[in-house]
C-alpha atoms as a PDB file:
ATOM      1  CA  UNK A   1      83.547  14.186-184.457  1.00  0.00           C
ATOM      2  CA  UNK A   2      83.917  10.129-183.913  1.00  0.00           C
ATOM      3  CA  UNK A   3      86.366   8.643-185.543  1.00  0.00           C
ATOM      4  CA  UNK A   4      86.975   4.958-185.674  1.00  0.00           C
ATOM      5  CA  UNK A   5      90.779   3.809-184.856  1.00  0.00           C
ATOM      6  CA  UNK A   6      92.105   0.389-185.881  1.00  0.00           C
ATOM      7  CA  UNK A   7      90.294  -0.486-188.732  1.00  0.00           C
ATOM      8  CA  UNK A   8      91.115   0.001-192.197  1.00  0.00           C
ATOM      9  CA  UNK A   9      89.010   0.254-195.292  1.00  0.00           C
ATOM     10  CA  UNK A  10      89.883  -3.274-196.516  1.00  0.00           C
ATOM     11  CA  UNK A  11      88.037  -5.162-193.836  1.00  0.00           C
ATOM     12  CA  UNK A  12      90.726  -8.510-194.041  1.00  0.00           C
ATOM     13  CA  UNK A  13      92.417  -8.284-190.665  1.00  0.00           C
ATOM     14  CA  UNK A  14      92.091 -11.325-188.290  1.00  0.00           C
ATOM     15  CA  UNK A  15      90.726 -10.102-184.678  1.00  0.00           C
ATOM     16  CA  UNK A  16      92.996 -10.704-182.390  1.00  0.00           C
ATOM     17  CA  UNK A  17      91.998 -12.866-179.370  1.00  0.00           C
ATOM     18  CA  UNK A  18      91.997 -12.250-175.990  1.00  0.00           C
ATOM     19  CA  UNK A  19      90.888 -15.130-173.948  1.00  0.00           C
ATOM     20  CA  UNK A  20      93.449 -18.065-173.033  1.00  0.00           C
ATOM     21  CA  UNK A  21      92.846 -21.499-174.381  1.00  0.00           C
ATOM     22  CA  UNK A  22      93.110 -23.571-170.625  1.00  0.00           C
ATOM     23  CA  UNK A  23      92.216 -27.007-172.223  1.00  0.00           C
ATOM     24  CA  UNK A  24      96.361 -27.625-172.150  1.00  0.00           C
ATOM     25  CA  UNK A  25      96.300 -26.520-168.695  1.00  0.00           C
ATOM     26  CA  UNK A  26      94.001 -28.498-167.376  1.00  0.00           C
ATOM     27  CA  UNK A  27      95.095 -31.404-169.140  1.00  0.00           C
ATOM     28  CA  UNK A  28      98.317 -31.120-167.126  1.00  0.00           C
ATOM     29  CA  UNK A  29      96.388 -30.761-163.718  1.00  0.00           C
ATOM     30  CA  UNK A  30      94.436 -33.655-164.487  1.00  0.00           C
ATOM     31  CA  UNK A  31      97.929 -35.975-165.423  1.00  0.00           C
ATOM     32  CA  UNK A  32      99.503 -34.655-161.999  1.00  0.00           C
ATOM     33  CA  UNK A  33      96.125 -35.692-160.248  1.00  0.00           C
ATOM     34  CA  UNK A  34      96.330 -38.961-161.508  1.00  0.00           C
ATOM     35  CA  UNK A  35      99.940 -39.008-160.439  1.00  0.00           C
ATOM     36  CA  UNK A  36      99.526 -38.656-156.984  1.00  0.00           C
ATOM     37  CA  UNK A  37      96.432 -40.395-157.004  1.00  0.00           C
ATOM     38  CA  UNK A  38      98.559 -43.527-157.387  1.00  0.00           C
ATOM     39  CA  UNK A  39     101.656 -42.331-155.727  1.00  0.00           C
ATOM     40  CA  UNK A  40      99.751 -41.826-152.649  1.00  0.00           C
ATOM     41  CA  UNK A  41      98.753 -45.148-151.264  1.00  0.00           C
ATOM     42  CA  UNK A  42     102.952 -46.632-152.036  1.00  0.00           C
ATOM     43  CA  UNK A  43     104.027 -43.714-149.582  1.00  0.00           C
ATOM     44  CA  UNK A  44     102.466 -45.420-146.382  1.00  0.00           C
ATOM     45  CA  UNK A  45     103.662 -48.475-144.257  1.00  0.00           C
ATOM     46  CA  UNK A  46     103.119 -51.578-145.648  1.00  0.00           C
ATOM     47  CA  UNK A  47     103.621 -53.739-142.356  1.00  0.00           C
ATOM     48  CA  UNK A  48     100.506 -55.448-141.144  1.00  0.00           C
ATOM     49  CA  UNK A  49     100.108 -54.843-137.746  1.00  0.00           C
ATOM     50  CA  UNK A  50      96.328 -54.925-135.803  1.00  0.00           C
ATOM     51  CA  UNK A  51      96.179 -51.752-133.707  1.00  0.00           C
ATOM     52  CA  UNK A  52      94.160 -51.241-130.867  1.00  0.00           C
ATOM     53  CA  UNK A  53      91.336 -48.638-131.033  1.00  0.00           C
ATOM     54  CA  UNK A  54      91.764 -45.077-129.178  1.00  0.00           C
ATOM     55  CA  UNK A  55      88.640 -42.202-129.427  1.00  0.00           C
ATOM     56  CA  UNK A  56      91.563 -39.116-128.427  1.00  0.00           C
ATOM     57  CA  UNK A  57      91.547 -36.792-131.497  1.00  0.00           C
ATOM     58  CA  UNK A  58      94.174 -36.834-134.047  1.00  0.00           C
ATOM     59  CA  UNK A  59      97.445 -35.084-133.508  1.00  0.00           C
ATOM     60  CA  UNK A  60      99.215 -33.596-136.338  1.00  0.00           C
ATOM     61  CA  UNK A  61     102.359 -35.555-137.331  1.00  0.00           C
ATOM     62  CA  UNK A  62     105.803 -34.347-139.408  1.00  0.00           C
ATOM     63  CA  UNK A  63     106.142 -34.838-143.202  1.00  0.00           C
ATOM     64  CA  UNK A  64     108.131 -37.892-142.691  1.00  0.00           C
ATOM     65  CA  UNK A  65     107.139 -40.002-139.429  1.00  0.00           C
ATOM     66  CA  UNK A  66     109.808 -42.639-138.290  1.00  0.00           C
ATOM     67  CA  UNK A  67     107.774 -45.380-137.301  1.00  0.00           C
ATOM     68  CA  UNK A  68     108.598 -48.329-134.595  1.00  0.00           C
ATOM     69  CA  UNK A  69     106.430 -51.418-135.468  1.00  0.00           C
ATOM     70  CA  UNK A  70     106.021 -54.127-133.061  1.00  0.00           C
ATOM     71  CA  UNK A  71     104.202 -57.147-134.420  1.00  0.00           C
ATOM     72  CA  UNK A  72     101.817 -59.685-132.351  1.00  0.00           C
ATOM     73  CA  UNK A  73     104.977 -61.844-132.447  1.00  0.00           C
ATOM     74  CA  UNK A  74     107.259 -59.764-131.234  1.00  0.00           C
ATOM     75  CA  UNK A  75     108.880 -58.855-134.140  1.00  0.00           C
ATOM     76  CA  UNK A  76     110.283 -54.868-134.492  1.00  0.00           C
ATOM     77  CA  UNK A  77     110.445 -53.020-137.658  1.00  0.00           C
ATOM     78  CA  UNK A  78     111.859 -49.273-138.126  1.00  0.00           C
ATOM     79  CA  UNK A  79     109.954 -47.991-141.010  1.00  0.00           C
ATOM     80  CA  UNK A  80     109.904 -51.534-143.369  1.00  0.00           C
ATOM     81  CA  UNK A  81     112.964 -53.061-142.361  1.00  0.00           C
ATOM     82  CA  UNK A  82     112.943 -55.485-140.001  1.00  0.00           C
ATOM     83  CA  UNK A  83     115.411 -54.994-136.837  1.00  0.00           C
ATOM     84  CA  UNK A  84     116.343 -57.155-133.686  1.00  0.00           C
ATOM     85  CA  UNK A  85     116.184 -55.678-130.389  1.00  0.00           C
ATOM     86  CA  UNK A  86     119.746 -55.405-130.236  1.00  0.00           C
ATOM     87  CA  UNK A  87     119.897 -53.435-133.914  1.00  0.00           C
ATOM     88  CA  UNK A  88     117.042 -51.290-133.324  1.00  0.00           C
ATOM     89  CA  UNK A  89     118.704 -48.196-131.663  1.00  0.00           C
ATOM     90  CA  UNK A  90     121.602 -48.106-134.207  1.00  0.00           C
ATOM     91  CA  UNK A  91     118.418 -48.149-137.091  1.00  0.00           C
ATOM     92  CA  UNK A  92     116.575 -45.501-135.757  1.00  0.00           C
ATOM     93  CA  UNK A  93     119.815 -43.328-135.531  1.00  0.00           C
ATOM     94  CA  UNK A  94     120.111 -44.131-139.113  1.00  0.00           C
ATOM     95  CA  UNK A  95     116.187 -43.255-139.590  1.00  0.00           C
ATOM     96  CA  UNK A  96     116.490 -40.255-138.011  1.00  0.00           C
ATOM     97  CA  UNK A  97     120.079 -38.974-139.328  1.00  0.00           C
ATOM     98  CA  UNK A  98     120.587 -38.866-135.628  1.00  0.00           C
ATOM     99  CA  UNK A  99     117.969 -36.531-134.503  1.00  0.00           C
ATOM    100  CA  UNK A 100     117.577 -37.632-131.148  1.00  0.00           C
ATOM    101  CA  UNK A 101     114.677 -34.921-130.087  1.00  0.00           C
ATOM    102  CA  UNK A 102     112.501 -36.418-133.195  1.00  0.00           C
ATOM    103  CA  UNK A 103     109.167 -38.276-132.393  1.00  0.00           C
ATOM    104  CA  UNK A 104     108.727 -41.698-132.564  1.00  0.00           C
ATOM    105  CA  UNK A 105     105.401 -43.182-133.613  1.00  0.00           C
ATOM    106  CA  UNK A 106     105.474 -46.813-132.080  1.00  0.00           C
ATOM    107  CA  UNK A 107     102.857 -48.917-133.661  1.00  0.00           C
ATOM    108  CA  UNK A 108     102.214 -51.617-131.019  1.00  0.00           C
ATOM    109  CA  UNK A 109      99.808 -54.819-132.004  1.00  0.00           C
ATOM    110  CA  UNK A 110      96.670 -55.048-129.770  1.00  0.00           C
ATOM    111  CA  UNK A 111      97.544 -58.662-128.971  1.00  0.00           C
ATOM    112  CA  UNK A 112     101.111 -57.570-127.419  1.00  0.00           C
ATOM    113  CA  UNK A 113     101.876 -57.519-123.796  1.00  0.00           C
ATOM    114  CA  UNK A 114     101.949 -54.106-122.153  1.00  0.00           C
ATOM    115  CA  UNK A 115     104.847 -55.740-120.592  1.00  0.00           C
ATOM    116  CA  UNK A 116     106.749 -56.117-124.020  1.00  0.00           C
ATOM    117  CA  UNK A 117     105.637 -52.774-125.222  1.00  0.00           C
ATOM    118  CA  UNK A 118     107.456 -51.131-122.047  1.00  0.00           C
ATOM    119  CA  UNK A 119     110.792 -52.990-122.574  1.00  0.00           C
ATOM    120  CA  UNK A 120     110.867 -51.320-125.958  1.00  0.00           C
ATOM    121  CA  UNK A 121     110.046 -48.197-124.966  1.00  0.00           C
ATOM    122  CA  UNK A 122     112.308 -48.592-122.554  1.00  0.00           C
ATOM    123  CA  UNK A 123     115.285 -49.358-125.123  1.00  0.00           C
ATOM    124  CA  UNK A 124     114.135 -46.539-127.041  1.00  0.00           C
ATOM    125  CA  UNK A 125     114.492 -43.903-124.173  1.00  0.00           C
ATOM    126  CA  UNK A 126     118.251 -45.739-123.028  1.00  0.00           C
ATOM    127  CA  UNK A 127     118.899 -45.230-126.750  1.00  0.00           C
ATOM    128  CA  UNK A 128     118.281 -41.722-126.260  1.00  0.00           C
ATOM    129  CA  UNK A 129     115.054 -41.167-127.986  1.00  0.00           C
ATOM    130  CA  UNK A 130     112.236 -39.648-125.129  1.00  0.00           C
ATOM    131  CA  UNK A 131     109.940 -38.320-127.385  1.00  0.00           C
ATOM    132  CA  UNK A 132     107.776 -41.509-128.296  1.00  0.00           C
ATOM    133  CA  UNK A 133     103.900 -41.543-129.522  1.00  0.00           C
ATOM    134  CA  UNK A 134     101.847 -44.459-129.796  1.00  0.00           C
ATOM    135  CA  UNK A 135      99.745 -44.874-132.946  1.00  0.00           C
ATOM    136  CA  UNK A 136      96.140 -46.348-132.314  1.00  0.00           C
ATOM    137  CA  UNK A 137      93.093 -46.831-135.050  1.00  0.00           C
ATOM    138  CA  UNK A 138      90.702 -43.743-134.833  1.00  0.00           C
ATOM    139  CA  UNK A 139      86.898 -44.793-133.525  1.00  0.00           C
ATOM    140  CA  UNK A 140      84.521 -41.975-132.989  1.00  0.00           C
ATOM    141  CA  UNK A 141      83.334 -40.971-129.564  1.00  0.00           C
ATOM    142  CA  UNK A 142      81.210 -43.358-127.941  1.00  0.00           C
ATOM    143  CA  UNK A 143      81.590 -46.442-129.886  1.00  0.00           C
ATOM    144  CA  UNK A 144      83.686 -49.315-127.944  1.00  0.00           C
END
């Protein structure tokens, strides 16, 4: 009593197939990896700055960071553009859309004056900005 469905006498049907050709697939993958394999680096800051060392562990920080930049010669930047002490809380409001309870990542060269690093900190928090975070190279416990 077998019986054989789905074929017929004359032998000439194609098979059908039922596995999924992935070459396309990962041919995209591998163009979007390149992608932001080269998009990746021209998304960080570009400003030089020498930053002291710190050993803390690293804190999580928001999609886009505003960052303060304050250069061995005293020079402040918001994000790339360079500001004057005077500009620098109207740029962050336009950084921030604002936001005065966003953080602000102040990148502070090693060779500036704890002095000079307070007086912007303190323009930042008259400016209305009190949530501030210093940005320091990572070094693993131990080392100097």
């Amino acid at each position: 009593m077998a019986m054989r469905l789905g074929s017929r006498a004359g032998g000439d049907d194609l098979e059908i197939q039922h596995e999924i050709n992935v070459t396309p697939f990962i041919d995209v993958i591998l163009v979007l990896l390149i992608i932001f394999m080269v998009a990746a680096p021209l998304a960080t800051v570009d400003i030089g700055v020498n930053l002291p060392a710190s050993t803390a562990p690293e804190q999580p920080r928001p999609d886009k960071p505003v960052f303060v930049t304050i250069k061995e010669d005293q020079s402040i930047a918001v994000g790339e553009a360079v500001v004057t002490r005077d500009a620098l809380a109207q740029a962050l409001d336009t950084a921030t859309n604002n936001h005065k309870d966003e953080t602000i990542f102040i990148r502070g060269d090693k060779a500036l004056s704890y002095g000079e690093l307070m007086e912007v900190m303190n323009t930042l928090r008259d400016a209305g900005y009190l949530k501030l975070a210093l940005v320091g190279l990572e070094t693993p416990p131990g080392k100097p």
